[in-house]
Each structure stands twice: as C-alpha cells, then as structure tokens.
Protein backbone atom coordinates (compact mmCIF):
# COMPACT_ATOMS: atom_id res chain seq x y z
CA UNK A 1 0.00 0.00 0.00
CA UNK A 2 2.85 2.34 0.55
CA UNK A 3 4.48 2.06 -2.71
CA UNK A 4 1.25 2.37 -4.30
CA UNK A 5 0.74 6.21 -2.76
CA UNK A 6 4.73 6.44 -3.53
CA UNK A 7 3.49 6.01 -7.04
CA UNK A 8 0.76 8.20 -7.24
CA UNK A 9 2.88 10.84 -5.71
CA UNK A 10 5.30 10.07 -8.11
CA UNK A 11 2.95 10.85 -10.81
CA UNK A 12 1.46 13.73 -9.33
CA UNK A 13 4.72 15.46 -9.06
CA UNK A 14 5.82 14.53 -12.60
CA UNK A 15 2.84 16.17 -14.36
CA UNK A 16 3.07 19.20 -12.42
CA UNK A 17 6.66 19.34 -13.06
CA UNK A 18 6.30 19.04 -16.55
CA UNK A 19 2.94 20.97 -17.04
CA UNK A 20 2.62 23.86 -19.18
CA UNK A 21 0.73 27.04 -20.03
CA UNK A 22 -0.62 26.39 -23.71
CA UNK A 23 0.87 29.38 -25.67
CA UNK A 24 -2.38 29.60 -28.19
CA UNK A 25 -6.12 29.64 -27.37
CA UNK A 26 -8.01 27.92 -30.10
CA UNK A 27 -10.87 29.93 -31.13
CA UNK A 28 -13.65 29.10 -33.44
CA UNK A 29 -17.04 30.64 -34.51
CA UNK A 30 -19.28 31.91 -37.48
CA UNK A 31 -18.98 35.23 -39.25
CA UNK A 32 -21.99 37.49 -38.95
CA UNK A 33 -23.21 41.14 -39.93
CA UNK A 34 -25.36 43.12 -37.93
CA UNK A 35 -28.49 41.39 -39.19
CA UNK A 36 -26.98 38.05 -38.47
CA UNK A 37 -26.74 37.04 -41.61
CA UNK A 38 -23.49 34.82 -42.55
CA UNK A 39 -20.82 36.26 -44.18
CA UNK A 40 -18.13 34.26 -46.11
CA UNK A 41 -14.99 35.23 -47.32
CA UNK A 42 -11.83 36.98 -46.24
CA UNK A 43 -11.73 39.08 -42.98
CA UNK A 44 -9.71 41.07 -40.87
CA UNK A 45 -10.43 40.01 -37.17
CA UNK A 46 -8.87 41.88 -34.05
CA UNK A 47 -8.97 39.62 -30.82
CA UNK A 48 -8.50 41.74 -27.44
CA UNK A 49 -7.84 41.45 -23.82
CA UNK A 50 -8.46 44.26 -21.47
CA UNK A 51 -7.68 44.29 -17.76
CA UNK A 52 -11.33 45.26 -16.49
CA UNK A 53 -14.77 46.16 -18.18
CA UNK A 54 -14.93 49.53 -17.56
CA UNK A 55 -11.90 52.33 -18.12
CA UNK A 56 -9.87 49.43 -19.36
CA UNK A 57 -6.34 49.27 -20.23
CA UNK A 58 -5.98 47.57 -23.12
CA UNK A 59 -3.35 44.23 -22.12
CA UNK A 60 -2.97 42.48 -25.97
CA UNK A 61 -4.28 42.58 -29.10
CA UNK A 62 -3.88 41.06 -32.41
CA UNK A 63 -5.19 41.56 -35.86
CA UNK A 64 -5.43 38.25 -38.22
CA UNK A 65 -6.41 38.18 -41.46
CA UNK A 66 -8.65 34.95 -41.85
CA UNK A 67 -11.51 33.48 -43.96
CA UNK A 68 -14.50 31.13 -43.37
CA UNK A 69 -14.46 27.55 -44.50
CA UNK A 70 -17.25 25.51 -46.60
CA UNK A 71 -19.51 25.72 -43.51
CA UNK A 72 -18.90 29.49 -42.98
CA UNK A 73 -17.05 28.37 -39.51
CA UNK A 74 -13.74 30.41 -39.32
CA UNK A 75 -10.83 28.66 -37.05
CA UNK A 76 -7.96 30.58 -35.46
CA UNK A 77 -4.87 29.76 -33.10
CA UNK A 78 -4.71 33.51 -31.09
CA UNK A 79 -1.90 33.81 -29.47
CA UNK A 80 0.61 33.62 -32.58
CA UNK A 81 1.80 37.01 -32.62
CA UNK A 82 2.35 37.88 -29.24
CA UNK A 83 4.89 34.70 -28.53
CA UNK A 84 6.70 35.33 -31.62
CA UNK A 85 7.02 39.14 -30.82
CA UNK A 86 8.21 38.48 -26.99
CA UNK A 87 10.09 35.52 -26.43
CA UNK A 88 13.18 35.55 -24.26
C-alpha cells in the first residue's frame, strides 16, 4: 500500500513538473453582420484582452487576417503574434 501512494505521488509530481501554459487559445465561430446574416470570405479580425470592463487598459491585441471555411465556420490559433514578438 505504501508504494502504491509512492506512485501516485510520483505521478502527481511529474505532471506538475512538466505541465505547461498552452501558448495559443483555439478559437472558433461563425462570421456574422449586424443582421446576423453569414458572411463568407476573407476578414480582418482583431482579438482583445483588457484588464477590467470599464476604463480598461488595453493588455494584448492582435489583428489576423482569416476566412471562413465551406460551412462558414472560421478557425484561429490567437496567441501567434504575441509569442513570436516576446520571447526571451
């Protein structure tokens, strides 16, 4: 029984050893004027993230150029730009 928790613990401590932040959200979702009608094509997107709601700083920002597939679904990896830009 007491190698068994050894082992656990073992296991425990490896993952979060060797755990990571992922350095791209997947994002997906359909393309839509104000009406809600679909669009499909080629788009400029800008993806944000501010500190608060209100009086926000603005904390990243990218702008990808991307276009909806057959189902009018566009896909995107955000994150690209900013780990490129500031590795160390």
């Amino acid at each position: 029984m007491k190698s068994l928790k050894w082992i656990i613990i073992v296991i425990i401590l490896f993952n979060l050893f060797f755990a990571q932040v992922p350095q791209l959200i997947n994002y997906q979702g359909y393309l839509s004027d104000r009406e809600g009608n679909d669009l499909s094509g080629s788009y400029t997107i800008e993806f944000r993230i501010f500190d608060q709601i209100e009086d926000a700083t603005l904390l990243w920002s990218e702008v990808e150029l991307d276009k909806t597939d057959k189902e009018k679904k566009q896909k995107k990896a955000v994150g690209n730009n900013y780990f490129n830009n500031n590795r160390s």
